[in-house]
C-alpha atoms as a PDB file:
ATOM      1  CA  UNK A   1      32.336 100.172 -51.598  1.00  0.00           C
ATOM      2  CA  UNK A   2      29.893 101.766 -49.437  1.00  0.00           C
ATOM      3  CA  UNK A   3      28.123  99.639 -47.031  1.00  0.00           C
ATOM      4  CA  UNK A   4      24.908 101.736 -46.546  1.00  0.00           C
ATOM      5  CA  UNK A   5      21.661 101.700 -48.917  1.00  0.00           C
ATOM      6  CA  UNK A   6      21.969 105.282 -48.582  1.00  0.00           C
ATOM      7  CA  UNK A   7      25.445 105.729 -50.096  1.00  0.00           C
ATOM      8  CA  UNK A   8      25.715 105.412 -53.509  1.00  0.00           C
ATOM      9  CA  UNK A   9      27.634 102.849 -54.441  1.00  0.00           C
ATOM     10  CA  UNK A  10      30.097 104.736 -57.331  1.00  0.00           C
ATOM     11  CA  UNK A  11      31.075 107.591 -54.983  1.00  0.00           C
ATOM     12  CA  UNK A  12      29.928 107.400 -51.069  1.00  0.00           C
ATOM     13  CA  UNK A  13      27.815 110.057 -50.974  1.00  0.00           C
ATOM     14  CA  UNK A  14      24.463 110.009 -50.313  1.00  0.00           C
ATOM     15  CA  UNK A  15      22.516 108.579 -53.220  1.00  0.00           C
ATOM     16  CA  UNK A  16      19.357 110.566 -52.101  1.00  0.00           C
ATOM     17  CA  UNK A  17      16.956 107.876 -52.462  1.00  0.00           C
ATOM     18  CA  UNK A  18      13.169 108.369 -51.840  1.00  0.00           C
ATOM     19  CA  UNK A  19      12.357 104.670 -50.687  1.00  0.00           C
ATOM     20  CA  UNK A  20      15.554 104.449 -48.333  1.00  0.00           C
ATOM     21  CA  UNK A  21      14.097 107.151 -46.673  1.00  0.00           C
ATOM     22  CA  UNK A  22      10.696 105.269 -46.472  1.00  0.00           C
ATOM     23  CA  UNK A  23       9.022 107.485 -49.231  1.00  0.00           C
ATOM     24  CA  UNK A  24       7.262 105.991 -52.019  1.00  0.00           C
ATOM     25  CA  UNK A  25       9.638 104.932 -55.576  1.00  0.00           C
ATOM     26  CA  UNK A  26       7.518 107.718 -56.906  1.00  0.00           C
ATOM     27  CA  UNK A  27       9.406 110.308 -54.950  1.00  0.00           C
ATOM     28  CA  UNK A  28      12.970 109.463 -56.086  1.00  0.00           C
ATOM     29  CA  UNK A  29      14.292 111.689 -58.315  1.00  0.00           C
ATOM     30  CA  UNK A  30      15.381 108.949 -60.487  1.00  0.00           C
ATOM     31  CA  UNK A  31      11.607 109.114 -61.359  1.00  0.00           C
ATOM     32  CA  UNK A  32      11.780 112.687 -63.214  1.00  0.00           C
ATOM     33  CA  UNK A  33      15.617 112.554 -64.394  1.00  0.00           C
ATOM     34  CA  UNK A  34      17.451 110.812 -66.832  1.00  0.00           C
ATOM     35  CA  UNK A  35      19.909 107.832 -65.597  1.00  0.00           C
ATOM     36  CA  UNK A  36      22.909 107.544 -67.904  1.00  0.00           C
ATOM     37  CA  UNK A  37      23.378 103.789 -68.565  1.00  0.00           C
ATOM     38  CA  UNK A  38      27.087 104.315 -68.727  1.00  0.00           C
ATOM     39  CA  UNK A  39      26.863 104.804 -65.183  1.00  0.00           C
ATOM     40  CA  UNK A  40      25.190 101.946 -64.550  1.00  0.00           C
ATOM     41  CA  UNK A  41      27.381  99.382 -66.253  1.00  0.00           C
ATOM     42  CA  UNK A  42      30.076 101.221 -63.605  1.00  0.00           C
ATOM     43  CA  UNK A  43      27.912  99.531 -60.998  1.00  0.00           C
ATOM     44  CA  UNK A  44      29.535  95.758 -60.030  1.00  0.00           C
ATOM     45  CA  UNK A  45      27.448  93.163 -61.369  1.00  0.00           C
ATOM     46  CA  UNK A  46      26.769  91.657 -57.723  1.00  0.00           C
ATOM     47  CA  UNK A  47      25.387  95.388 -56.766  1.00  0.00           C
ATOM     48  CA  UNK A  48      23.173  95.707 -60.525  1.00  0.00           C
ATOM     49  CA  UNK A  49      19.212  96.457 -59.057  1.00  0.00           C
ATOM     50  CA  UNK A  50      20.319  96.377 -55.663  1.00  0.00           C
ATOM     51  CA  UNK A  51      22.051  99.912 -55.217  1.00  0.00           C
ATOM     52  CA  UNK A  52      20.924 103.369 -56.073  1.00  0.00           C
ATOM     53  CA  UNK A  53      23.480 105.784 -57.530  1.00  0.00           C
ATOM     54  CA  UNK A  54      23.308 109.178 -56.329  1.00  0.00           C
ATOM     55  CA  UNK A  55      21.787 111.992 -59.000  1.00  0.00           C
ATOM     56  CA  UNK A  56      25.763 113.431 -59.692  1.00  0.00           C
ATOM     57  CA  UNK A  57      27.216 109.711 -60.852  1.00  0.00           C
ATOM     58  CA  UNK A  58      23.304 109.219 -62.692  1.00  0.00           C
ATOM     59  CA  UNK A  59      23.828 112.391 -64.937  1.00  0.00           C
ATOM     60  CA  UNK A  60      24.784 111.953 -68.607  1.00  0.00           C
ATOM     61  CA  UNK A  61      27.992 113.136 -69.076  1.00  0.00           C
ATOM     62  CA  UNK A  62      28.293 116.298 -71.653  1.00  0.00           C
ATOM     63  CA  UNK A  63      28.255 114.353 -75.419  1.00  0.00           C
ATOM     64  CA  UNK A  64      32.350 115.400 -76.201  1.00  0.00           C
ATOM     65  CA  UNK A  65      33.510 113.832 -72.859  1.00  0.00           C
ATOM     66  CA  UNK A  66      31.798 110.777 -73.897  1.00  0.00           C
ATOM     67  CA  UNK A  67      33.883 109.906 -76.607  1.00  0.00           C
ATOM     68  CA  UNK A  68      36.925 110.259 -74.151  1.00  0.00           C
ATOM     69  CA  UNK A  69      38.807 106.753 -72.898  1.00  0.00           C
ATOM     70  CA  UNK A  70      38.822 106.112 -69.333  1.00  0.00           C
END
């Protein structure tokens, strides 16, 4: 698991949040696009409202590969 508030926590890469890099919560794109809430039940429960996922692992995933088992 990535160690950095920058990383997000699902896949390492940068998670491009607004308020890590000391803008306002208002700047984040999480703000403006949708957050699938599959992706964050993927988040560990210790890590839930503590780590931002980047916009890739956020988006909703397309609705036939939602239906597919992991």
């Amino acid at each position: 698991m990535p160690e950095s508030n920058s990383d997000c926590p699902l896949c390492g890469q940068s998670n491009q949040c607004a308020m890590v890099a000391g803008l306002p919560a208002t700047r984040c794109w999480c703000m403006t696009q949708p957050v699938a809430p599959a992706a964050l039940q993927q988040l560990p429960p210790e890590r839930r409202g503590l780590a931002c996922i980047c916009p890739e692992c956020a988006r909703p995933l397309p609705p036939m590969q939602q239906s597919l088992p992991i």
